[in-house]
Protein backbone atom coordinates (compact mmCIF):
# COMPACT_ATOMS: atom_id res chain seq x y z
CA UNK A 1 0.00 0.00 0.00
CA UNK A 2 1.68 2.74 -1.19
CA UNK A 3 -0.10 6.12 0.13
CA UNK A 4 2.14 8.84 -1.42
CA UNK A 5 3.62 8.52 -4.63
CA UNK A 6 6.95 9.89 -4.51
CA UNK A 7 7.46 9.19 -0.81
CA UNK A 8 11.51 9.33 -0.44
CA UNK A 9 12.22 12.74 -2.24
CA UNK A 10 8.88 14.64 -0.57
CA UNK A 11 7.34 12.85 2.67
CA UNK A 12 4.38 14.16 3.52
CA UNK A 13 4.79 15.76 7.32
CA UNK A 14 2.46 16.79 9.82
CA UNK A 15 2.47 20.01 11.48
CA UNK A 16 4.37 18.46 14.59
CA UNK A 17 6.83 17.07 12.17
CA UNK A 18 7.01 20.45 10.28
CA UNK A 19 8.05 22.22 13.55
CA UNK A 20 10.02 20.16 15.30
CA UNK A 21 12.44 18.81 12.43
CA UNK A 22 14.12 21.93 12.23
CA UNK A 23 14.38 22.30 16.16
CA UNK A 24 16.16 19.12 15.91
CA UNK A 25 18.42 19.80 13.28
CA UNK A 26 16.97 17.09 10.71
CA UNK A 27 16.38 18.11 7.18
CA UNK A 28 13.95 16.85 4.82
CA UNK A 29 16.42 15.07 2.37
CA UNK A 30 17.47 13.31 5.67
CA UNK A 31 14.01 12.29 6.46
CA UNK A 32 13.69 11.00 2.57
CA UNK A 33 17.05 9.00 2.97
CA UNK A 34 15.48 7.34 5.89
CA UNK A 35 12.43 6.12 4.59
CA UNK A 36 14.56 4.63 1.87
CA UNK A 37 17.52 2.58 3.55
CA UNK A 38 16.20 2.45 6.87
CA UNK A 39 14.99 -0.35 8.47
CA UNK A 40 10.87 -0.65 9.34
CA UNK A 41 9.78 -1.52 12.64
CA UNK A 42 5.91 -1.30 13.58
CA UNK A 43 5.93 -0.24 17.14
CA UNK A 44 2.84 0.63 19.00
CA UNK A 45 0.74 1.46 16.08
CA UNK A 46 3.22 3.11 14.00
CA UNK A 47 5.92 2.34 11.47
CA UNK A 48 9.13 3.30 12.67
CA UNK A 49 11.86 3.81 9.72
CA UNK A 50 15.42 3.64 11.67
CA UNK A 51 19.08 3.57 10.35
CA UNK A 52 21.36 1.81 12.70
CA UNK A 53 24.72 0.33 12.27
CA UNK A 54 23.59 -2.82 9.96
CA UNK A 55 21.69 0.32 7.20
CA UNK A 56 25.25 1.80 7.23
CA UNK A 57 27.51 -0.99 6.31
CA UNK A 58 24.57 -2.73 4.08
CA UNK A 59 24.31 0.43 2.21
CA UNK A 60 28.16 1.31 2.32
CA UNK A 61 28.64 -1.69 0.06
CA UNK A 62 26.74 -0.61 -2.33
CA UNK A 63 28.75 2.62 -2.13
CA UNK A 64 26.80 5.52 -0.87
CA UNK A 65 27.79 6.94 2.70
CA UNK A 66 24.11 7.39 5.09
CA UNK A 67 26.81 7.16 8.30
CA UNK A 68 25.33 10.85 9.12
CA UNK A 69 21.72 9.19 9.74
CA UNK A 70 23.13 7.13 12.49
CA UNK A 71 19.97 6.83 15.13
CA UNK A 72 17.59 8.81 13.23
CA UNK A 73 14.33 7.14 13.73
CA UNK A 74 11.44 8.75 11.69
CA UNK A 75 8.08 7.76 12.53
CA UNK A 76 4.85 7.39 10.23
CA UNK A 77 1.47 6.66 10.87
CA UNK A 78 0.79 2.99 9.70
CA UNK A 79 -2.18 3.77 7.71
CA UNK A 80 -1.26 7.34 6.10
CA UNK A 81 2.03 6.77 5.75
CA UNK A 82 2.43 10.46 6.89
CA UNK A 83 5.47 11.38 9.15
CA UNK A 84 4.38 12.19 12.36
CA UNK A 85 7.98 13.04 14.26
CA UNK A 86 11.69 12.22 13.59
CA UNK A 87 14.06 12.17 16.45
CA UNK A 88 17.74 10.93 16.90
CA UNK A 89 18.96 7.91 19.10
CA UNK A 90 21.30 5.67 18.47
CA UNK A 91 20.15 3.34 21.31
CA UNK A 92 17.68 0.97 19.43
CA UNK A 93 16.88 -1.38 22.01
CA UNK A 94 13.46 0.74 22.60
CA UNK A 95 11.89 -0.55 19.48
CA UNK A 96 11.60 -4.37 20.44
CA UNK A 97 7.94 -5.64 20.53
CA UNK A 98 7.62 -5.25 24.14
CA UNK A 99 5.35 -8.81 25.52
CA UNK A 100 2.74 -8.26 28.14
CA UNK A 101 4.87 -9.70 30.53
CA UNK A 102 4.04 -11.52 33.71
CA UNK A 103 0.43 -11.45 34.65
CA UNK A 104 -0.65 -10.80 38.17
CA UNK A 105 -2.43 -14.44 39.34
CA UNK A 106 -4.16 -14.18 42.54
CA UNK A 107 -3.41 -16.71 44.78
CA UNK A 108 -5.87 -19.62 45.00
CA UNK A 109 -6.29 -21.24 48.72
């Protein structure tokens, strides 16, 4: 399902993404370069488009440098495909599918 046609060279932002991007020093052509060599993650209703270390070397072989989007995470909404934020950190461990963990059992007499 492809919701925008020419999604890596113009990404369609929300306002929130509008305003904060430049706050946080990310462009749009880094946002674009994202969505194309990062990797997807769908975390809590959204898909997350990161570049961590494996993006950079994969891509590196193929000869283009993307070590400057290291822990950019740019997040869309699932069904849009709009970007709602983009933030950088290079700590990825905060996208794993997080379980429900253990379940509070009364005890039985």
């Amino acid at each position: 399902m492809e919701i925008c046609n020419d999604r890596w060279t113009s990404p369609r932002l929300t306002k929130h993404a509008r305003e904060r991007l430049p706050t946080r020093g990310i462009r749009g052509a880094d946002v674009a370069r994202t969505l194309e060599h990062g990797r997807t993650v769908h975390v809590r209703g959204a898909d997350v488009y990161v570049v961590g270390r494996r993006e950079i070397k994969s891509v590196a072989e193929r000869g283009l440098d993307i070590s400057d989007l290291h822990g950019l995470h740019v997040v869309c909404a699932s069904d849009t495909g709009v970007v709602i934020t983009a933030y950088r950190n290079r700590n990825l461990r905060g996208l794993r599918p997080r379980g429900r963990g253990r379940q509070w059992k009364p005890l039985s007499n």
